[in-house]
N, C-alpha and C. Protein backbone atom coordinates (compact mmCIF):
# COMPACT_ATOMS: atom_id res chain seq x y z
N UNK A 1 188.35 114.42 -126.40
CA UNK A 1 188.09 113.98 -127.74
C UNK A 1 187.54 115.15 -128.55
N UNK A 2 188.23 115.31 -129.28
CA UNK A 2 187.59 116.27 -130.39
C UNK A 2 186.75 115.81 -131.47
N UNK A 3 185.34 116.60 -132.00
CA UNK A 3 184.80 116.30 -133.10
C UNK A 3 183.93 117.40 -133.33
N UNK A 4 183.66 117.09 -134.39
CA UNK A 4 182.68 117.81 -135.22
C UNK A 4 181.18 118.18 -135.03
N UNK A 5 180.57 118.84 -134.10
CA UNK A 5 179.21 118.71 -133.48
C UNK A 5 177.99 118.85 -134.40
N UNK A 6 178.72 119.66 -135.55
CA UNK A 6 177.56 119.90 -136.48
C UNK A 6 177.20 118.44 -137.04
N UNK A 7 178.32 117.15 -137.49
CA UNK A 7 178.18 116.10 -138.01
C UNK A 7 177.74 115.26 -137.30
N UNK A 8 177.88 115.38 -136.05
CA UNK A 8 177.31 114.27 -134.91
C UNK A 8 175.51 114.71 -134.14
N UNK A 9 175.47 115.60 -134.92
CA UNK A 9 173.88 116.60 -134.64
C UNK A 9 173.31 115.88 -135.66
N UNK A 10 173.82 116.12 -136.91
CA UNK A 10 172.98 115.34 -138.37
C UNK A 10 172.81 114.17 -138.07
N UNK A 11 173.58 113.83 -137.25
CA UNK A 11 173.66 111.62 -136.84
C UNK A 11 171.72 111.22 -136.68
N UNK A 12 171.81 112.74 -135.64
CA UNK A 12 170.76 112.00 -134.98
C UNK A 12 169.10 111.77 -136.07
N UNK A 13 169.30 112.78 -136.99
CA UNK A 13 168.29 112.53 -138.04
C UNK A 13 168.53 111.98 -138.99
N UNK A 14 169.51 111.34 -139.45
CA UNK A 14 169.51 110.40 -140.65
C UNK A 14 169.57 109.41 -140.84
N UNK A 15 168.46 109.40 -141.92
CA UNK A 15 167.19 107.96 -141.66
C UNK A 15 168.53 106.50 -142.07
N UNK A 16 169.37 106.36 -142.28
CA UNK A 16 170.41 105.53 -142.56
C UNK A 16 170.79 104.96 -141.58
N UNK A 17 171.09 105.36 -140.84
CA UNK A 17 171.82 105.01 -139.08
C UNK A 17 170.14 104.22 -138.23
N UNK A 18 169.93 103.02 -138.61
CA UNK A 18 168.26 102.83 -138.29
C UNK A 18 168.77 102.36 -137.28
N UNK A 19 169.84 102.38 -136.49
CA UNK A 19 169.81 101.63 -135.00
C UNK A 19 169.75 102.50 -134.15
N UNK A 20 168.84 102.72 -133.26
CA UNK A 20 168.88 103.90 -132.24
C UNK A 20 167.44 103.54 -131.43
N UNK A 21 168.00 104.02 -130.28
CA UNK A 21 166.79 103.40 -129.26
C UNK A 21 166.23 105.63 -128.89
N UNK A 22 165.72 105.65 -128.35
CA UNK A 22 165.27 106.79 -128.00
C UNK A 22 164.14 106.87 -126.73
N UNK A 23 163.82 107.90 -126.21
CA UNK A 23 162.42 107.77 -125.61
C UNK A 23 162.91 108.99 -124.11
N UNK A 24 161.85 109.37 -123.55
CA UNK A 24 161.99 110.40 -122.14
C UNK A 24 163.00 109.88 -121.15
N UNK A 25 164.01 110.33 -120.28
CA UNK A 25 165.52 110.58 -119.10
C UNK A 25 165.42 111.66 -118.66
N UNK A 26 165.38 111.59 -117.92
CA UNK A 26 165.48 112.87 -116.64
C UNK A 26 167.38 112.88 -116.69
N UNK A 27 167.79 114.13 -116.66
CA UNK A 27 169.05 114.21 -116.62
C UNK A 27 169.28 115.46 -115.42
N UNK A 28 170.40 114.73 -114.51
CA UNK A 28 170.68 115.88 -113.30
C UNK A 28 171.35 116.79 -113.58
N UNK A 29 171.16 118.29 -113.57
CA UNK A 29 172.10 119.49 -113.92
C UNK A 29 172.01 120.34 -113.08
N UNK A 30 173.25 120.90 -112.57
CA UNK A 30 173.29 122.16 -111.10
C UNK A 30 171.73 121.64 -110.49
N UNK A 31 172.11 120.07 -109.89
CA UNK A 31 171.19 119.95 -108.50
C UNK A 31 169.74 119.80 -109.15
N UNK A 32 169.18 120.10 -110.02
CA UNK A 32 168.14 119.56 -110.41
C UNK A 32 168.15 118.99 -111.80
N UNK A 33 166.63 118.11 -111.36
CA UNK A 33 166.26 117.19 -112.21
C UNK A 33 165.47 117.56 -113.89
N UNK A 34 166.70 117.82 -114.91
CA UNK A 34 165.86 118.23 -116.19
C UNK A 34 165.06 117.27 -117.05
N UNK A 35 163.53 117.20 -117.44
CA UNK A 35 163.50 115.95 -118.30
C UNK A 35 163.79 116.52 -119.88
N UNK A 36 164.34 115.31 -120.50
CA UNK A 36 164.87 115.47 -121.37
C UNK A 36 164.23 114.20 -122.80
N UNK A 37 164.28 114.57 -124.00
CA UNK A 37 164.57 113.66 -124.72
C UNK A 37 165.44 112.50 -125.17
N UNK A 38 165.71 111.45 -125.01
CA UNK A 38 167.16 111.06 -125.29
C UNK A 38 167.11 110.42 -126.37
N UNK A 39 168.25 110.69 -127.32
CA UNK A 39 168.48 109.42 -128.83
C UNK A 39 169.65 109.23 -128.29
N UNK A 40 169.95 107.30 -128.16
CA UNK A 40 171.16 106.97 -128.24
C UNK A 40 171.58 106.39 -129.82
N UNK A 41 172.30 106.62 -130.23
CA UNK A 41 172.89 105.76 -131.70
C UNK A 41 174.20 105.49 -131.59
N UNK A 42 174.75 104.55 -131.64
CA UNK A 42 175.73 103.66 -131.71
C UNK A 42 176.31 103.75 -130.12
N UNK A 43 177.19 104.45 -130.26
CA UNK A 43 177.79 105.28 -128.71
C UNK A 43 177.24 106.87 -128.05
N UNK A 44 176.52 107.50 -128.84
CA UNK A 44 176.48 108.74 -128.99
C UNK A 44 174.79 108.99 -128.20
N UNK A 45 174.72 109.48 -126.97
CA UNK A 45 173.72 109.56 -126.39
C UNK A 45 173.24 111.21 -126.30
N UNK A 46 172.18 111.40 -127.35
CA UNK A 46 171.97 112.95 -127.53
C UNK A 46 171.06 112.99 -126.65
N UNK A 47 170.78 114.64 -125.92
CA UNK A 47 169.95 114.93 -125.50
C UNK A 47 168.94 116.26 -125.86
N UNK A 48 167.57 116.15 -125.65
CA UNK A 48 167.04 116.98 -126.67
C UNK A 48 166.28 118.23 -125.35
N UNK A 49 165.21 119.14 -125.75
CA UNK A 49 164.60 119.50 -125.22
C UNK A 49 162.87 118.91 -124.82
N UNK A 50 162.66 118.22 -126.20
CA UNK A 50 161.48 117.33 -126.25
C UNK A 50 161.83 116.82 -128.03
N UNK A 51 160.78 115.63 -127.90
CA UNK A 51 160.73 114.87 -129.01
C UNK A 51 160.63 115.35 -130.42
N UNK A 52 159.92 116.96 -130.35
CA UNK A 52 160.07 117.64 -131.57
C UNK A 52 161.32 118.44 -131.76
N UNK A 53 161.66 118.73 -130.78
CA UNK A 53 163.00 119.30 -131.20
C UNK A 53 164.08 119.06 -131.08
N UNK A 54 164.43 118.26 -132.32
CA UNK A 54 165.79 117.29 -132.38
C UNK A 54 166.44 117.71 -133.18
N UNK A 55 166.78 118.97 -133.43
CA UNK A 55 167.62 119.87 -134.65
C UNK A 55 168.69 120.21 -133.78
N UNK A 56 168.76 120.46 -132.42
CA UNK A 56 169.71 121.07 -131.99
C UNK A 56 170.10 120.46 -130.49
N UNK A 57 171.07 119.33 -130.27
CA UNK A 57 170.96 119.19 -128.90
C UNK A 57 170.80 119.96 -127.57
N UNK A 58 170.87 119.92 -126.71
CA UNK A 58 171.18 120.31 -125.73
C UNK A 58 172.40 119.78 -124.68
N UNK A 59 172.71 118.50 -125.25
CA UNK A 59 173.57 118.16 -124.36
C UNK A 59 174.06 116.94 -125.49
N UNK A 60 175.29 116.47 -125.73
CA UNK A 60 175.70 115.29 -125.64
C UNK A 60 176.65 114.60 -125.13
N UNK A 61 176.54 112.92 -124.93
CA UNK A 61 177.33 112.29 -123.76
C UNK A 61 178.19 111.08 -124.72
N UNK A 62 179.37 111.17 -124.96
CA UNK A 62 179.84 110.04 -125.94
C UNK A 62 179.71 109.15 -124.82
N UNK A 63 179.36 107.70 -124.77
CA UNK A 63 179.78 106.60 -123.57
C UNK A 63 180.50 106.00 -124.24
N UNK A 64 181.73 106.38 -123.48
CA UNK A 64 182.94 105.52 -124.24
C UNK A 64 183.82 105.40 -122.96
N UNK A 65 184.37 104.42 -122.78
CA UNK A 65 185.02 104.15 -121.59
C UNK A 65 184.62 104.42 -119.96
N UNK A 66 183.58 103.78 -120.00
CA UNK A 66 182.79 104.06 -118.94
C UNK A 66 181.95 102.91 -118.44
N UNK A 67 181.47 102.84 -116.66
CA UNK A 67 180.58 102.43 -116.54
C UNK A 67 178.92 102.58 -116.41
N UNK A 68 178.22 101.58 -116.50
CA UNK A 68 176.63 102.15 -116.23
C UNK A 68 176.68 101.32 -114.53
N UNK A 69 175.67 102.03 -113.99
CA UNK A 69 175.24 101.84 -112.86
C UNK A 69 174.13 102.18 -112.05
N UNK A 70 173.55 101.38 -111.03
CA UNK A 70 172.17 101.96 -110.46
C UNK A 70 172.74 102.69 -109.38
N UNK A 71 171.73 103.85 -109.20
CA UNK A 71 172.22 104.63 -108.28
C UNK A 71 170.67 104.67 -107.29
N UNK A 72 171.59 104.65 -106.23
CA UNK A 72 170.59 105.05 -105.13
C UNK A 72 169.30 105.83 -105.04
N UNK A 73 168.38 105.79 -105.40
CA UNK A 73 167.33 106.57 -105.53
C UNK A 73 167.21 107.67 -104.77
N UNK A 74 167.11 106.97 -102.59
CA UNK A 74 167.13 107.71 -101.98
C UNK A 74 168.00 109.26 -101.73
N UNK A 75 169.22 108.72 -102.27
CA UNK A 75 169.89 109.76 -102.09
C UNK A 75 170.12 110.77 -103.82
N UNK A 76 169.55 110.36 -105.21
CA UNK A 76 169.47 111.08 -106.22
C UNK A 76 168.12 111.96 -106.18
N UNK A 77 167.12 111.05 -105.19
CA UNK A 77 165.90 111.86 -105.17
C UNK A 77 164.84 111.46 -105.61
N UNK A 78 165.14 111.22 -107.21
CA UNK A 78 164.77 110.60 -108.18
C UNK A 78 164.34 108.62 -108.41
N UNK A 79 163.70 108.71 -108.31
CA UNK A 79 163.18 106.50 -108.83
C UNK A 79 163.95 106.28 -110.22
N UNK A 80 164.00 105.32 -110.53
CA UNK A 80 164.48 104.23 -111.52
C UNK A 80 166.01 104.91 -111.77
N UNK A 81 167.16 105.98 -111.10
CA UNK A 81 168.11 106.24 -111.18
C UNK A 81 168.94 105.72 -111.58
N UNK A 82 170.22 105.99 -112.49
CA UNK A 82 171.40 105.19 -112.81
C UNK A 82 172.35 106.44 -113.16
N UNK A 83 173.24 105.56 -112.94
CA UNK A 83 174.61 107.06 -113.32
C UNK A 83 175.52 106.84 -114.49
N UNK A 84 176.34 106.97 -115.10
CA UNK A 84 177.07 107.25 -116.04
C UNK A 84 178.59 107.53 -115.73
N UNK A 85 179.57 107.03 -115.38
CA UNK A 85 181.10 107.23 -114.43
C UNK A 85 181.39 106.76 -115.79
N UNK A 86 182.40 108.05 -115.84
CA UNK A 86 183.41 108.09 -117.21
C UNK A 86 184.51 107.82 -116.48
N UNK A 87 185.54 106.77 -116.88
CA UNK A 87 186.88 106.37 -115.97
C UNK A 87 188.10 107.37 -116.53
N UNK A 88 188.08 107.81 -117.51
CA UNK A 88 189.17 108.62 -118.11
C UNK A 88 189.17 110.12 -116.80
N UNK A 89 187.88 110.46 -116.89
CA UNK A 89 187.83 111.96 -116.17
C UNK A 89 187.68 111.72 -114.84
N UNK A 90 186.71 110.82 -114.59
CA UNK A 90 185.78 110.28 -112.92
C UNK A 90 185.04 111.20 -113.27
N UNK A 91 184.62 111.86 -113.90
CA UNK A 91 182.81 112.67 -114.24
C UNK A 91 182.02 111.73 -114.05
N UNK A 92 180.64 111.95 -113.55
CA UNK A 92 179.43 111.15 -113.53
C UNK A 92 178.15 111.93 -113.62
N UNK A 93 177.66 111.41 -114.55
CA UNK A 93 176.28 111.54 -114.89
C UNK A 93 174.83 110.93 -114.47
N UNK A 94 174.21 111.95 -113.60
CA UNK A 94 173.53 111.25 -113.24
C UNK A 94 171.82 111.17 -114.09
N UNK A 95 171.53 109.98 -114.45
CA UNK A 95 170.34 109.68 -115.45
C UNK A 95 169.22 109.16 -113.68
N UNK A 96 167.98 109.41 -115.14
CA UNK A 96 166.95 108.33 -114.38
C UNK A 96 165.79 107.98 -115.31
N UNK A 97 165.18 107.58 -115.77
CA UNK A 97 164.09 106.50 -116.51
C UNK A 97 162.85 106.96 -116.07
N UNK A 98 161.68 106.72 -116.69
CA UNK A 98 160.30 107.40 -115.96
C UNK A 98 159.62 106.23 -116.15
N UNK A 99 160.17 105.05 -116.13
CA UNK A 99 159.34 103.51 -115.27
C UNK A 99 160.68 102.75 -115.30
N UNK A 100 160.45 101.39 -114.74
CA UNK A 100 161.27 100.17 -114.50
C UNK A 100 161.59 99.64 -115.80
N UNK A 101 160.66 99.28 -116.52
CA UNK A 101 161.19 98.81 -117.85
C UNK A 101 161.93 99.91 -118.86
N UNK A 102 161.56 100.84 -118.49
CA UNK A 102 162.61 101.59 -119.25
C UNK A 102 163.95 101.84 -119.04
N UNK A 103 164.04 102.17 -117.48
CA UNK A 103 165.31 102.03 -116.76
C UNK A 103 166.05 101.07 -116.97
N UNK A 104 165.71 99.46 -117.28
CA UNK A 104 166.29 98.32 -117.71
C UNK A 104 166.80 97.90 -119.35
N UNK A 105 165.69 98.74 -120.09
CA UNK A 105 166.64 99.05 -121.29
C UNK A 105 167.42 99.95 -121.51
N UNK A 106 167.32 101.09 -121.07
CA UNK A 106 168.63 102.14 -120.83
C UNK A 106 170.09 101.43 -120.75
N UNK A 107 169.31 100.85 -119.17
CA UNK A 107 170.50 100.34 -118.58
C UNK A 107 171.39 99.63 -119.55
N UNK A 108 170.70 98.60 -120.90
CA UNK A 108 171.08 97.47 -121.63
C UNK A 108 171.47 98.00 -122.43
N UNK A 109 170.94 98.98 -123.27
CA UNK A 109 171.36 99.36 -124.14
C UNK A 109 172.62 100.34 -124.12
N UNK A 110 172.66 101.22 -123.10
CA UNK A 110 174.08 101.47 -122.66
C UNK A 110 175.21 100.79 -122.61
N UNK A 111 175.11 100.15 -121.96
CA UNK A 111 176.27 99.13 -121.66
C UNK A 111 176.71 98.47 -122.93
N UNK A 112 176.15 97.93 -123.83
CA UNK A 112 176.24 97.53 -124.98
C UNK A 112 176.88 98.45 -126.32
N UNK A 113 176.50 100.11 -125.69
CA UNK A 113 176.92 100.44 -126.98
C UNK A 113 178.09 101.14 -127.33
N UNK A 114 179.28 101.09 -126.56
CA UNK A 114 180.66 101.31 -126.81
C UNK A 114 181.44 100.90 -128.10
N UNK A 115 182.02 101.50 -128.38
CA UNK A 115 182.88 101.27 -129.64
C UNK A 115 183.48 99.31 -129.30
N UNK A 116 183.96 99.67 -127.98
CA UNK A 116 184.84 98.74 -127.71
C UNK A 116 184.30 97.30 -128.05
N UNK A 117 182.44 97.47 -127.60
CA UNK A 117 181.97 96.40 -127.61
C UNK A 117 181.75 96.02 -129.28
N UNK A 118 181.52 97.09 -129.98
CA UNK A 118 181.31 96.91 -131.30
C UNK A 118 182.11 96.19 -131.85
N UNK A 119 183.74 96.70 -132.03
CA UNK A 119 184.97 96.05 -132.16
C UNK A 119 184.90 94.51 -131.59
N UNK A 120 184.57 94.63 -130.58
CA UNK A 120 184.76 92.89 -130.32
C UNK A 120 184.04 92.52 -130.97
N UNK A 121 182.67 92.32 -131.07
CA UNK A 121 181.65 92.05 -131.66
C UNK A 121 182.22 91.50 -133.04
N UNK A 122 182.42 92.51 -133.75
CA UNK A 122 183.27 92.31 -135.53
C UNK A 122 184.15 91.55 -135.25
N UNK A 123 185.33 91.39 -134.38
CA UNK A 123 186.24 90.73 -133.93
C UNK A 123 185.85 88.89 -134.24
N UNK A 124 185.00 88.78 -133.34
CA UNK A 124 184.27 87.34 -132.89
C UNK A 124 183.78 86.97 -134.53
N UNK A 125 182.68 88.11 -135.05
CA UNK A 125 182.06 87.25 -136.43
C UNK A 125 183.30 87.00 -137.20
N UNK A 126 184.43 88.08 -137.44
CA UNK A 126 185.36 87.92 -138.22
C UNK A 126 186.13 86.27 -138.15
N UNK A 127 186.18 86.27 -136.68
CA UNK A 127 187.21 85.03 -136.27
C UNK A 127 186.01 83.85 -136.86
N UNK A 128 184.69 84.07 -136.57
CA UNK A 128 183.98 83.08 -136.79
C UNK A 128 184.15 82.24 -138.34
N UNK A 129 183.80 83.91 -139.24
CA UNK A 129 183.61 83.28 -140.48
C UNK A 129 184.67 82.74 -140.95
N UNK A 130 186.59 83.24 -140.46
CA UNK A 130 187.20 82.69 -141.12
C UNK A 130 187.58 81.19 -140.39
N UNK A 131 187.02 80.76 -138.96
CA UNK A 131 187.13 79.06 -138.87
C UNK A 131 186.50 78.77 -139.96
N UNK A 132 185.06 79.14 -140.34
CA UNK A 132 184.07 78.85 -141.44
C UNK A 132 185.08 78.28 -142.59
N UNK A 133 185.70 79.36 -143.19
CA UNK A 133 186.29 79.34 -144.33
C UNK A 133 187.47 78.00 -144.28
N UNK A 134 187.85 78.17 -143.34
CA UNK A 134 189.33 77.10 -143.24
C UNK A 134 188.73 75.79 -143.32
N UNK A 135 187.63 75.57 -142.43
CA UNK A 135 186.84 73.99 -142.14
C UNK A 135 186.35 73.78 -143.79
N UNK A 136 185.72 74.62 -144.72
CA UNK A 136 184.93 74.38 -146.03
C UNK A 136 186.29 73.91 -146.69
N UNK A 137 187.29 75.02 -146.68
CA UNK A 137 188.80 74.48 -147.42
C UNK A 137 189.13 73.54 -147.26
N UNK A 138 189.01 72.72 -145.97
CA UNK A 138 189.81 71.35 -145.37
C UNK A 138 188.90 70.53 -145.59
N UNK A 139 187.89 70.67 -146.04
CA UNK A 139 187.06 69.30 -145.83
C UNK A 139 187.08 68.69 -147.18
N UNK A 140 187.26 67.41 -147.66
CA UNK A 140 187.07 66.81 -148.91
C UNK A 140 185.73 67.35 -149.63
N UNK A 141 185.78 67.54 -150.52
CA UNK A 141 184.88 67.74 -151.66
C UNK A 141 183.97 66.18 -151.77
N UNK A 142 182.69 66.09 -152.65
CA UNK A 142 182.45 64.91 -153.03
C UNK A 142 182.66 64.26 -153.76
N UNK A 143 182.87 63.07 -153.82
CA UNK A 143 183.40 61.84 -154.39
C UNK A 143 182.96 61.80 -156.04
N UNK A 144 183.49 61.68 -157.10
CA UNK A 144 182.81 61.67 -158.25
C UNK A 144 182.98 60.18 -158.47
């Protein structure tokens, strides 16, 4: 996938885009464990060096066609572990969380934030509002 890194860098600071979860991930690179900053927004999971310095990633991970998953601790090394398996490439990323409850919103909020799911999402309200519309059309008006 090609894009624009300078425009997907600005993503992560502009105050417009207010949906974004963020907070400390340990991310695995050549065998060790880096901690990292993470902003996810929409699909787009940036990674920083720390919380002040969010001008310039260090890493980013589109999750798009992929699964989330817990990964073995024992054998990542690492506690609250989960991985990242992109199905297009079979690349995997291996994450980890620095408690349980965080690891469990990661986990949630990942999974959730694919284009694909978005699309359905719009899909469903779309279909919703227009039963809405057809049932208001069909139904008699009141009686004068």
């Amino acid at each position: 996938m090609l894009a624009n890194g300078r425009s997907l860098a600005g993503l992560v600071n502009n105050k417009s885009y207010d949906r974004s979860v963020s907070g400390k991930l340990f991310f695995l690179q050549d065998d060790r464990w880096r901690q990292t900053y993470a902003v996810l927004k929409a699909n787009l999971l940036f990674f920083f060096e720390s919380e002040t310095q969010t001008d310039s990633p260090i890493f980013l991970l589109i999750v798009e066609d992929c699964t989330i998953e817990l990964s073995d601790d024992n054998l990542t090394g690492k506690p609250y572990s989960f991985a990242i398996r992109l199905k297009s490439t079979k690349r995997v990323f291996q994450l980890a969380a620095t408690d349980f409850d965080s690891l469990g919103n990661w986990i949630s909020y990942l999974t959730v934030c694919s284009v694909d799911y978005i699309t359905a999402t719009k899909q469903m309200f779309l279909e919703e509002i227009n039963s809405r519309t057809n049932e208001t059309e069909s139904s008699p008006g009141p009686s004068s």
